[in-house]
PDB file of N, CA and C in Angstrom:
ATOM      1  N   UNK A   1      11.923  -2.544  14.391  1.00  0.00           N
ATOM      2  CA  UNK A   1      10.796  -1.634  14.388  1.00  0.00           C
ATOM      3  C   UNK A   1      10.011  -1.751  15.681  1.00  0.00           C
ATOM      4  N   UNK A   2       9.862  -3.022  15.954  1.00  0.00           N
ATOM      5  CA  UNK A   2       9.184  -2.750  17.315  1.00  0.00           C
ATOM      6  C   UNK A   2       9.953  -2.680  18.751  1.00  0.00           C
ATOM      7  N   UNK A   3      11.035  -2.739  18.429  1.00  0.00           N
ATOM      8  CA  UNK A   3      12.132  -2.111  19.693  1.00  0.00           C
ATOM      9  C   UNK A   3      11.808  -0.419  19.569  1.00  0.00           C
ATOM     10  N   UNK A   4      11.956   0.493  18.560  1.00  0.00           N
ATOM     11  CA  UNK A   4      11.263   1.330  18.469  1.00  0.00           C
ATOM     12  C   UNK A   4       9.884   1.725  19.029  1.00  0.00           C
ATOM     13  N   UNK A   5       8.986   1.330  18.868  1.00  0.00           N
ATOM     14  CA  UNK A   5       7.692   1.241  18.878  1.00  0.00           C
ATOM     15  C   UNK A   5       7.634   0.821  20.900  1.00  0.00           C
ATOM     16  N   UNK A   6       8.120   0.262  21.275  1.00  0.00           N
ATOM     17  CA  UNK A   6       7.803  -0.229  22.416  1.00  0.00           C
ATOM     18  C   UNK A   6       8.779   1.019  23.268  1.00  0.00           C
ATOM     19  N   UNK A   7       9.802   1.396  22.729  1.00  0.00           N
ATOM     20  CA  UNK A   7      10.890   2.663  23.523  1.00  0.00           C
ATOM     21  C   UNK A   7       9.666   3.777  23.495  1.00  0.00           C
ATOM     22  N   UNK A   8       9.178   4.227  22.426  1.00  0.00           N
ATOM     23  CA  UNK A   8       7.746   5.581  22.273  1.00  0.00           C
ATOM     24  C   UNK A   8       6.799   4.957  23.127  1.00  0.00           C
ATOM     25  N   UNK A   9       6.248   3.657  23.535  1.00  0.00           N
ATOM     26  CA  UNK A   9       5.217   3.915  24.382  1.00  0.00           C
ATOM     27  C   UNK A   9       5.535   4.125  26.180  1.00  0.00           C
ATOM     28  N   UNK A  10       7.016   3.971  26.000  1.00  0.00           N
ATOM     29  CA  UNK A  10       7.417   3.894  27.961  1.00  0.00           C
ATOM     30  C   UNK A  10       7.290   5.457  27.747  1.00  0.00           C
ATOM     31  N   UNK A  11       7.621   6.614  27.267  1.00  0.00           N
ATOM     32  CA  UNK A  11       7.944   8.123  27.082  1.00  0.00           C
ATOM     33  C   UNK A  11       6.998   8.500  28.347  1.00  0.00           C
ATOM     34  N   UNK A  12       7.653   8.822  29.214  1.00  0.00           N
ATOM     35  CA  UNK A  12       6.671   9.917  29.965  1.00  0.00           C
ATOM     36  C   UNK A  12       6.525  11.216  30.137  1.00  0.00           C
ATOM     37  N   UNK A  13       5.997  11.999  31.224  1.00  0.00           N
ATOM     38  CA  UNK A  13       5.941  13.339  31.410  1.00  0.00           C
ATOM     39  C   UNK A  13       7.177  13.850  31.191  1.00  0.00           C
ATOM     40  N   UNK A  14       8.386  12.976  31.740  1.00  0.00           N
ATOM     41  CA  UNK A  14       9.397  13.754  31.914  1.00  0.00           C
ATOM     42  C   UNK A  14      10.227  13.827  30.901  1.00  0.00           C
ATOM     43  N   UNK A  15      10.414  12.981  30.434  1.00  0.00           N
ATOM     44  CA  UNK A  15      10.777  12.680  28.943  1.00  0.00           C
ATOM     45  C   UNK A  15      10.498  13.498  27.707  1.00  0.00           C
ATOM     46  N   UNK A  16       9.076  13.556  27.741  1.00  0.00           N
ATOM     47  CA  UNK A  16       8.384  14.565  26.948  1.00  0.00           C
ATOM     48  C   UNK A  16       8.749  15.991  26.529  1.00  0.00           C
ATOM     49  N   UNK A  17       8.836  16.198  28.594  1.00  0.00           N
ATOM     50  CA  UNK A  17       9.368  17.710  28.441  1.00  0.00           C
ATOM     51  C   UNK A  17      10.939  18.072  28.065  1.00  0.00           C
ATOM     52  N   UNK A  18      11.692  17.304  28.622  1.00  0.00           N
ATOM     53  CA  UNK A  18      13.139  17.635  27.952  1.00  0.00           C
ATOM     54  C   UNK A  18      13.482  17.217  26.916  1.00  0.00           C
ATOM     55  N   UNK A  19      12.614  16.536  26.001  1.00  0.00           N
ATOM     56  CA  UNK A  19      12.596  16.621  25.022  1.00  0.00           C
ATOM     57  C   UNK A  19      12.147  18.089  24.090  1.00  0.00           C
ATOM     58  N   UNK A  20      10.604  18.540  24.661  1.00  0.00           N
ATOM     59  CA  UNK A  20      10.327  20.027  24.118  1.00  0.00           C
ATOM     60  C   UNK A  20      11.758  20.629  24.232  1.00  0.00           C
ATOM     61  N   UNK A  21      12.578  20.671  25.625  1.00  0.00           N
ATOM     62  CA  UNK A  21      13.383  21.922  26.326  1.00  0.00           C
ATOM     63  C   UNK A  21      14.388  21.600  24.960  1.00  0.00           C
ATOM     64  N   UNK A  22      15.108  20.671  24.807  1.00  0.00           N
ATOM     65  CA  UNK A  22      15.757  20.450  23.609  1.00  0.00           C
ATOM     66  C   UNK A  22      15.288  21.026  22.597  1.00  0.00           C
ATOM     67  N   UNK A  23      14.475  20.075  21.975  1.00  0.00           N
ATOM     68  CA  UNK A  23      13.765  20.964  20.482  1.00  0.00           C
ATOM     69  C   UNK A  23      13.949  22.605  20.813  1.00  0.00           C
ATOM     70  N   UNK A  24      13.119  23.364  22.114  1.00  0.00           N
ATOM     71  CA  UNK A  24      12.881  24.725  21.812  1.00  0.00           C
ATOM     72  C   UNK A  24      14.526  25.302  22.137  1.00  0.00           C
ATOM     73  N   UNK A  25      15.749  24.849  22.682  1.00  0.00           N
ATOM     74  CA  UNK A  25      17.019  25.251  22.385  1.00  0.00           C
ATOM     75  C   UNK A  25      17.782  24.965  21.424  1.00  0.00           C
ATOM     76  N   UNK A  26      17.534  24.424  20.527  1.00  0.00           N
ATOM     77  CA  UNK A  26      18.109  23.709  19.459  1.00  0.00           C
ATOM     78  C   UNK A  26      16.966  24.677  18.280  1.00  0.00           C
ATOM     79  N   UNK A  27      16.305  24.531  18.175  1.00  0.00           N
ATOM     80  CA  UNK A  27      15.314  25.143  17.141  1.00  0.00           C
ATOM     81  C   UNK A  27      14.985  26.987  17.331  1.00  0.00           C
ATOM     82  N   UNK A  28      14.933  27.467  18.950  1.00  0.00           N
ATOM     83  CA  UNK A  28      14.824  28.618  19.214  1.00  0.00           C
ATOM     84  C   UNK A  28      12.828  28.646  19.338  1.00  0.00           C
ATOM     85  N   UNK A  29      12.347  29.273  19.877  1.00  0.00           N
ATOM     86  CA  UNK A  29      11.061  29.959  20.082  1.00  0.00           C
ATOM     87  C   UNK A  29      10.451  30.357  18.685  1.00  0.00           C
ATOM     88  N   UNK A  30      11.649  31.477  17.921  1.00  0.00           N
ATOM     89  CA  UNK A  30      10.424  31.473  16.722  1.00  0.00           C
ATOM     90  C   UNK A  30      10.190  30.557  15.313  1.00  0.00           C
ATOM     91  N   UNK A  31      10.886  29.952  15.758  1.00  0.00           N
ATOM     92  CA  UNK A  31      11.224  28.512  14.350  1.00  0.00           C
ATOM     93  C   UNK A  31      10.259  27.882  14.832  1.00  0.00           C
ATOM     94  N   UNK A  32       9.787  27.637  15.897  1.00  0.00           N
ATOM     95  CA  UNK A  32       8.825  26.258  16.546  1.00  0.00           C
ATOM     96  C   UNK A  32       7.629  26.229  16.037  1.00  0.00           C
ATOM     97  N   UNK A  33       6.628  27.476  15.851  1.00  0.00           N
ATOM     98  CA  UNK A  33       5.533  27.962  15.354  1.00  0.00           C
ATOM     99  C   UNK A  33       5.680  27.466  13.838  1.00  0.00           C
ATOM    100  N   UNK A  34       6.740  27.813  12.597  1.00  0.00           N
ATOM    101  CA  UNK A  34       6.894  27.397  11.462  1.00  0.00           C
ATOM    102  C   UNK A  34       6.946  26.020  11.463  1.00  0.00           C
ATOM    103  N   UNK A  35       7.686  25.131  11.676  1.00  0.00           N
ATOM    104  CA  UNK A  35       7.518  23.699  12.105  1.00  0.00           C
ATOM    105  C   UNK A  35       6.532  23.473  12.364  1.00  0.00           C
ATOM    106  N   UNK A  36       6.045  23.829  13.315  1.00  0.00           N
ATOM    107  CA  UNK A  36       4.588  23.269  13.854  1.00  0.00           C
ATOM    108  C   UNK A  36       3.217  22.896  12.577  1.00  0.00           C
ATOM    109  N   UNK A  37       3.574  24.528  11.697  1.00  0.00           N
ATOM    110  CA  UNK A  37       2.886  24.733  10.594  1.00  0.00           C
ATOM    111  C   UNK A  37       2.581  23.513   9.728  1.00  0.00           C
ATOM    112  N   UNK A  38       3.940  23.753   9.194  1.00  0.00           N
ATOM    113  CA  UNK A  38       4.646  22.867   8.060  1.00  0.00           C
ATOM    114  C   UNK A  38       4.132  21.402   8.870  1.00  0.00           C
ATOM    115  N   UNK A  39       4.403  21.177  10.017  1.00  0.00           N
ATOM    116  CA  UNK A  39       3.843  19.591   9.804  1.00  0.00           C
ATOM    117  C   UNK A  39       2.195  19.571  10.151  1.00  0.00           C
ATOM    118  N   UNK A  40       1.600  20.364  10.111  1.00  0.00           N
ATOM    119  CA  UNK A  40      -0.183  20.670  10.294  1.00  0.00           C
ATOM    120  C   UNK A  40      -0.236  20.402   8.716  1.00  0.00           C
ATOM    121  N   UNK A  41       1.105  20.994   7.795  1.00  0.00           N
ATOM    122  CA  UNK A  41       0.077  21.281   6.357  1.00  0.00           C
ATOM    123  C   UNK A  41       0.456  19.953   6.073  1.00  0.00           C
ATOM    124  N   UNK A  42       1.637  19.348   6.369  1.00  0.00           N
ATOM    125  CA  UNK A  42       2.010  17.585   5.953  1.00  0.00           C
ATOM    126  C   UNK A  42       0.736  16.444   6.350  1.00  0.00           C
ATOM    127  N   UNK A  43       0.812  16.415   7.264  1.00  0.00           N
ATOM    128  CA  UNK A  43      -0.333  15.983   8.127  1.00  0.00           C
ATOM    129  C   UNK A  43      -1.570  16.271   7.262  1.00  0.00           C
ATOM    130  N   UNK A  44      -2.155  17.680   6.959  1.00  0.00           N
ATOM    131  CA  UNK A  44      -3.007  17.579   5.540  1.00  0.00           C
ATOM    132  C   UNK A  44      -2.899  16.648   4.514  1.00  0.00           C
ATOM    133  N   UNK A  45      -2.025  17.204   3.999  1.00  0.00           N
ATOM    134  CA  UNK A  45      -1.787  16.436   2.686  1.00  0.00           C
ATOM    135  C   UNK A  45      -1.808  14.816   2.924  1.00  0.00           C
ATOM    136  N   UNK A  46      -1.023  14.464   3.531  1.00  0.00           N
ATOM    137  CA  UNK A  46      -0.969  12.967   4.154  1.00  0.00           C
ATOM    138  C   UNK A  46      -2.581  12.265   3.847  1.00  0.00           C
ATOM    139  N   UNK A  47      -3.421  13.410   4.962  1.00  0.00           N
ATOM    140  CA  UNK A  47      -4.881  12.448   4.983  1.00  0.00           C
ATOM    141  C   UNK A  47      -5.249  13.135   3.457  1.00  0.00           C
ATOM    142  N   UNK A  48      -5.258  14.010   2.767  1.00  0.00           N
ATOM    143  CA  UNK A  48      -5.854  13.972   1.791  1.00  0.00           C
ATOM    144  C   UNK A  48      -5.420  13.216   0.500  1.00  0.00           C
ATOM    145  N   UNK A  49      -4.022  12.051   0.832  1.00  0.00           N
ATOM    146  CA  UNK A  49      -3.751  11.472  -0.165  1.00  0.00           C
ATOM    147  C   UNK A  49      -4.201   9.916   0.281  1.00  0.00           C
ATOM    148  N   UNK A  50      -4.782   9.784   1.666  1.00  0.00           N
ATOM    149  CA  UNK A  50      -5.335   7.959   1.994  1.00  0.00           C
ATOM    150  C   UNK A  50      -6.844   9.114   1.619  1.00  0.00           C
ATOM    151  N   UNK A  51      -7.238   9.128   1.946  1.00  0.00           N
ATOM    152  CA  UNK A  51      -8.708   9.532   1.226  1.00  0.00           C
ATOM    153  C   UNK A  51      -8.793   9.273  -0.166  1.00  0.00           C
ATOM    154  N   UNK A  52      -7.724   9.658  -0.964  1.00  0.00           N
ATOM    155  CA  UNK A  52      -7.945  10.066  -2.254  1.00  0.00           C
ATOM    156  C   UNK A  52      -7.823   7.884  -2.721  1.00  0.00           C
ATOM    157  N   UNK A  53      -6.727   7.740  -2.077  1.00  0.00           N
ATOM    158  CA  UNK A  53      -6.644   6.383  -2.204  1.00  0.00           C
ATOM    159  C   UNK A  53      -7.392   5.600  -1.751  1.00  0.00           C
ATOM    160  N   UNK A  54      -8.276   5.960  -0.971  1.00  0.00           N
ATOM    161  CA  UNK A  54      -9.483   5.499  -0.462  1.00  0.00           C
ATOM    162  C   UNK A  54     -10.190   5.209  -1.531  1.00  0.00           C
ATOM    163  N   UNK A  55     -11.283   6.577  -2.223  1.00  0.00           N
ATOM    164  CA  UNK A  55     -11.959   6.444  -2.784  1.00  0.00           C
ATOM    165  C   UNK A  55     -11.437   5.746  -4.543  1.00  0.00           C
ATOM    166  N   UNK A  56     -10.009   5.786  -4.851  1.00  0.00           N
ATOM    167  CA  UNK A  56      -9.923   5.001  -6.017  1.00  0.00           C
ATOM    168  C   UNK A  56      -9.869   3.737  -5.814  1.00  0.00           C
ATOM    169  N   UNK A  57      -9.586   3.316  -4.875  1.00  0.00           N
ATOM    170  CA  UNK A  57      -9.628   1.719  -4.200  1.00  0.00           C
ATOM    171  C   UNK A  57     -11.402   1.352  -4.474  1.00  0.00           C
ATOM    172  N   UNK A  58     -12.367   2.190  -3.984  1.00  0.00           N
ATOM    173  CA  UNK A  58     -13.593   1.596  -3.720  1.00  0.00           C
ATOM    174  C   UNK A  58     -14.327   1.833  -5.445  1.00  0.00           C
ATOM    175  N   UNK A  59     -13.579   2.729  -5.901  1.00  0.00           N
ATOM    176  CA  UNK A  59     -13.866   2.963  -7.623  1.00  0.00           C
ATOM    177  C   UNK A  59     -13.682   1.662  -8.081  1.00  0.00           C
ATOM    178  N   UNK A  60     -12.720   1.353  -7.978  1.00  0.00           N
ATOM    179  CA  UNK A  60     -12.074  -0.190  -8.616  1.00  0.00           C
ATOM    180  C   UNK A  60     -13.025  -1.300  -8.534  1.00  0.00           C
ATOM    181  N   UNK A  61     -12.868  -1.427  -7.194  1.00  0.00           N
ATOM    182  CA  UNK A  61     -13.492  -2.427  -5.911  1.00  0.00           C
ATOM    183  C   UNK A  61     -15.112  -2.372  -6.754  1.00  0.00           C
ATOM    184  N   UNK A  62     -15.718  -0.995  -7.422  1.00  0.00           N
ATOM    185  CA  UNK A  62     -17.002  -1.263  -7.668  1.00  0.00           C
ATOM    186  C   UNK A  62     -17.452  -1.733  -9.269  1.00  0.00           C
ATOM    187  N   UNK A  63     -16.302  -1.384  -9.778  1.00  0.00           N
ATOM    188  CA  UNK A  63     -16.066  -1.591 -11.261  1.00  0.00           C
ATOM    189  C   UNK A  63     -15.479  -3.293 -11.405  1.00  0.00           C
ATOM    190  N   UNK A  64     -14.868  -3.428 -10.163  1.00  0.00           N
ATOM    191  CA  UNK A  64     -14.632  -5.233 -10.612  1.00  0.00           C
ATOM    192  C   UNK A  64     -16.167  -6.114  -9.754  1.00  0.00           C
ATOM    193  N   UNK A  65     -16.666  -5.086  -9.096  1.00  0.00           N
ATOM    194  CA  UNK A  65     -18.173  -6.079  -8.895  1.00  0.00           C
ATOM    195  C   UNK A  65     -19.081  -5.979  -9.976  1.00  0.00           C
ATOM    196  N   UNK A  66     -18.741  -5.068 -10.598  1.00  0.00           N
ATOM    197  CA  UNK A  66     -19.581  -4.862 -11.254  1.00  0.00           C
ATOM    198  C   UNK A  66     -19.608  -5.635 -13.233  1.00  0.00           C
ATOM    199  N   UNK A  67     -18.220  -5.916 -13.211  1.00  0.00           N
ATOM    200  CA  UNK A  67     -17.727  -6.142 -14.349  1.00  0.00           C
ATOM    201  C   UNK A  67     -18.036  -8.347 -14.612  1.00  0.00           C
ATOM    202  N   UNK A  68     -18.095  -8.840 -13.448  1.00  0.00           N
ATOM    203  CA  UNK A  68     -19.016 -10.346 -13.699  1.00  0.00           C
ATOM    204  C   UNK A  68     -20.294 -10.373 -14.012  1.00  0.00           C
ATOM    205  N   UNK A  69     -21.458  -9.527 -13.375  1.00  0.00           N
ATOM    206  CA  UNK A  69     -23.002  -9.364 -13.925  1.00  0.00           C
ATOM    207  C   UNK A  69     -22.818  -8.877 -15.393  1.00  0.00           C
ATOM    208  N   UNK A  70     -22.094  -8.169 -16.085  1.00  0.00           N
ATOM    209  CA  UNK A  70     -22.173  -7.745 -17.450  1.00  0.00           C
ATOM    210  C   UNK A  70     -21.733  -8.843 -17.739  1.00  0.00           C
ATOM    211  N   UNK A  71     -20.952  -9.579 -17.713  1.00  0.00           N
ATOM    212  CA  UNK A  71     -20.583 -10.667 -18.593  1.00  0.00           C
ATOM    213  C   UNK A  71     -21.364 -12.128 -18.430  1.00  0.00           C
ATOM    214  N   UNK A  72     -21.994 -12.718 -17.382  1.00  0.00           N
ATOM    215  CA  UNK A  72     -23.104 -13.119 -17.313  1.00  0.00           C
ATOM    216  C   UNK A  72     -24.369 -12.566 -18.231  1.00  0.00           C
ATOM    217  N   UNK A  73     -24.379 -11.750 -18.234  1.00  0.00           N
ATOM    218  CA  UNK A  73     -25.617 -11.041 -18.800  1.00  0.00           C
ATOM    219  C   UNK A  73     -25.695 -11.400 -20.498  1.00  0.00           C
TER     220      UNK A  73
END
């Protein structure tokens, strides 16, 4: 994984672009826009499912602070 990780941070300008030139000959001009979409709406969903896991984490998190003072009590 981090042989990976360390190959994505050398990527430069040039790299970048023949990479696009690929994708846009391999995929074509009007497919690129749909893709693009589709991973804008993934990318949504994505953050709206660590949010969601966010806030049931801190639900929990407040219900187990909260659950020793009642039993003390």
């Amino acid at each position: 994984m981090s042989i990976l990780l360390n190959s994505i941070a050398f990527l430069g300008t040039p790299e970048l672009i023949a990479i696009g030139v690929l994708i846009l000959l391999f995929f074509g001009g009007a497919k690129i826009p749909q893709m693009m979409r589709g991973l804008g709406r993934g990318m949504g969903e994505f953050k709206k499912g660590v949010e969601e896991g966010k806030r049931s984490f801190d639900e929990l998190k407040t219900v187990d602070d909260d659950e020793p003072n009642a039993k003390a009590n």
